[in-house]
C-alpha atoms as a PDB file:
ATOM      1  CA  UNK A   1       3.173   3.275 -15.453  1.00  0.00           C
ATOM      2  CA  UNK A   2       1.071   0.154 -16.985  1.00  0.00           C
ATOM      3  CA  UNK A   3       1.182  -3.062 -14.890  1.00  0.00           C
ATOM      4  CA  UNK A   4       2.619  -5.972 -16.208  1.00  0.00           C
ATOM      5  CA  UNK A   5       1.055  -8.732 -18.579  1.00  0.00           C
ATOM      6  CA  UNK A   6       0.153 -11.412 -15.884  1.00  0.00           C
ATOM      7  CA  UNK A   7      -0.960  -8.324 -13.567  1.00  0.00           C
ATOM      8  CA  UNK A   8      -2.838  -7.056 -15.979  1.00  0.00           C
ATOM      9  CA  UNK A   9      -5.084 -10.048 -15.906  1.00  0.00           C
ATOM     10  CA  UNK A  10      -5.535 -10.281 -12.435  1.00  0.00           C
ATOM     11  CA  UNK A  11      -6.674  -6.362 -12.545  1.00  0.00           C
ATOM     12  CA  UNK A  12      -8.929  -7.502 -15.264  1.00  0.00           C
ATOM     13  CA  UNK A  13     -10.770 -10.066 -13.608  1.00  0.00           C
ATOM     14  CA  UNK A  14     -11.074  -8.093  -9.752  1.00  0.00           C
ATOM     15  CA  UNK A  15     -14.463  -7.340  -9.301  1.00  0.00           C
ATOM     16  CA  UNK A  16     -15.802  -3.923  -8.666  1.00  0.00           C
ATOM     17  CA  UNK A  17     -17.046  -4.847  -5.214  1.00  0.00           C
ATOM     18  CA  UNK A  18     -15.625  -3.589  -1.248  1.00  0.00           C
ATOM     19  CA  UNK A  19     -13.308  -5.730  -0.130  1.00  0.00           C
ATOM     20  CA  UNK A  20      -9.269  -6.115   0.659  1.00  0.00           C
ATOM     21  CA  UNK A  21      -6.130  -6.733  -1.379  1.00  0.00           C
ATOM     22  CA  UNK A  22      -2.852  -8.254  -0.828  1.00  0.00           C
ATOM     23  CA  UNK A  23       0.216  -6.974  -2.921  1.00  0.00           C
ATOM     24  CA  UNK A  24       3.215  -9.638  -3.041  1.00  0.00           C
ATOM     25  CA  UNK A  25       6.710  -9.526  -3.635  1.00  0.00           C
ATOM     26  CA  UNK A  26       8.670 -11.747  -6.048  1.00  0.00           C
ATOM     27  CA  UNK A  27       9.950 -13.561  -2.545  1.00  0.00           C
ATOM     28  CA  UNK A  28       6.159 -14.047  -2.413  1.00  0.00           C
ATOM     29  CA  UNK A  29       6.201 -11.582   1.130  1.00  0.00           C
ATOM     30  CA  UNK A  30       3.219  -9.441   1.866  1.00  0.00           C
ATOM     31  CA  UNK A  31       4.202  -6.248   0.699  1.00  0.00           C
ATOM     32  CA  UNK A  32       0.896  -4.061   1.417  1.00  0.00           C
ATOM     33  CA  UNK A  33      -2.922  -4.581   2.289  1.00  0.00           C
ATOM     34  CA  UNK A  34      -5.438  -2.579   1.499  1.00  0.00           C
ATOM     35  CA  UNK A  35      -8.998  -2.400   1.521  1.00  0.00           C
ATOM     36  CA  UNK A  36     -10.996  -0.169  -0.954  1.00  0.00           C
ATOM     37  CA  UNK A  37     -15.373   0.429  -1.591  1.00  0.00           C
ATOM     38  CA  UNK A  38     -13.836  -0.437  -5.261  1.00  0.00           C
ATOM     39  CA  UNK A  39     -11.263  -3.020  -5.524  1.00  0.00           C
ATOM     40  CA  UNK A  40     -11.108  -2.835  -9.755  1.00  0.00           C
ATOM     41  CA  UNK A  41     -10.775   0.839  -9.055  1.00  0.00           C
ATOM     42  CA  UNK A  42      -8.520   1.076  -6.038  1.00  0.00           C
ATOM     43  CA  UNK A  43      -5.839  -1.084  -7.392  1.00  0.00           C
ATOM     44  CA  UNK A  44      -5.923  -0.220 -10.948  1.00  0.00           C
ATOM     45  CA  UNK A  45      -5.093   3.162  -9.775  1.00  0.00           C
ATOM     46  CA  UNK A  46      -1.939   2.308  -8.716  1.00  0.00           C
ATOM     47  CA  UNK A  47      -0.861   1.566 -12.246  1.00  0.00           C
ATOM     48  CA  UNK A  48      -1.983   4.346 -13.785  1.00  0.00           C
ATOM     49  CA  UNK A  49       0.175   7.861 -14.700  1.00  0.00           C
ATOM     50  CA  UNK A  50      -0.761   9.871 -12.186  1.00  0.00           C
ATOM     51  CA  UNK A  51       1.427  12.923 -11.606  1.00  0.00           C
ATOM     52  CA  UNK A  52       0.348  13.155  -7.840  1.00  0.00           C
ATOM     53  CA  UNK A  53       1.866  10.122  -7.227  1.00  0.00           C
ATOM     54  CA  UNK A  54       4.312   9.889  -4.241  1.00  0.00           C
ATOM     55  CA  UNK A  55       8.274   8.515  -4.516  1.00  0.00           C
ATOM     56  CA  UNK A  56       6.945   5.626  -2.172  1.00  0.00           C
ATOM     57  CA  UNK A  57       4.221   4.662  -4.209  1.00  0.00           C
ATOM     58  CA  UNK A  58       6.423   4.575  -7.317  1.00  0.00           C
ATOM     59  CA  UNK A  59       8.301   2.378  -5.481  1.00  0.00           C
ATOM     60  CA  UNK A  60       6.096   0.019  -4.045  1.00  0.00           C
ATOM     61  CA  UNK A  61       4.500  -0.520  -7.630  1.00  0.00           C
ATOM     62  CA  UNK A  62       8.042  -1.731  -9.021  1.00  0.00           C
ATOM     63  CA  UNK A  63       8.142  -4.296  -6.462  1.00  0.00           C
ATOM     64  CA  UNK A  64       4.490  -6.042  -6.848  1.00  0.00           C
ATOM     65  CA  UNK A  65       4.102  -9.175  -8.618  1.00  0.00           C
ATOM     66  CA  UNK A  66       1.056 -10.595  -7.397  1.00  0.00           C
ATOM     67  CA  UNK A  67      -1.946  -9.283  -6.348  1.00  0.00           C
ATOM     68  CA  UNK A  68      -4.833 -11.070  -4.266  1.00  0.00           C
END
């Protein structure tokens, strides 16, 4: 599963530093915070085929449309 076009170039730009991140709905609610030793490599993961990935995770992926 590939992220979208504007998602794509917020994954682009994250840096590859510790810190947190902030998915958003389209109703622009909080939808889950993480925090990560690699943000460009924590979230990017979440958009890429991975058969281990859960039904919840799947899920949650649909839903984001903004990322901070």
């Amino acid at each position: 599963m590939s992220a979208p076009a504007p998602l794509n170039e917020i994954i682009r730009n994250i840096p590859e530093l510790p810190g947190v991140y902030k998915y958003y709905s389209a109703d622009k609610e909080i939808i889950y915070i993480g925090k990560a030793r690699n943000l460009k490599k924590r979230v990017s993961s979440y958009f890429s085929k991975q058969k281990h990935e859960n039904h919840k995770t799947r899920i949650l992926v649909k839903k984001i449309q903004h990322i901070e």
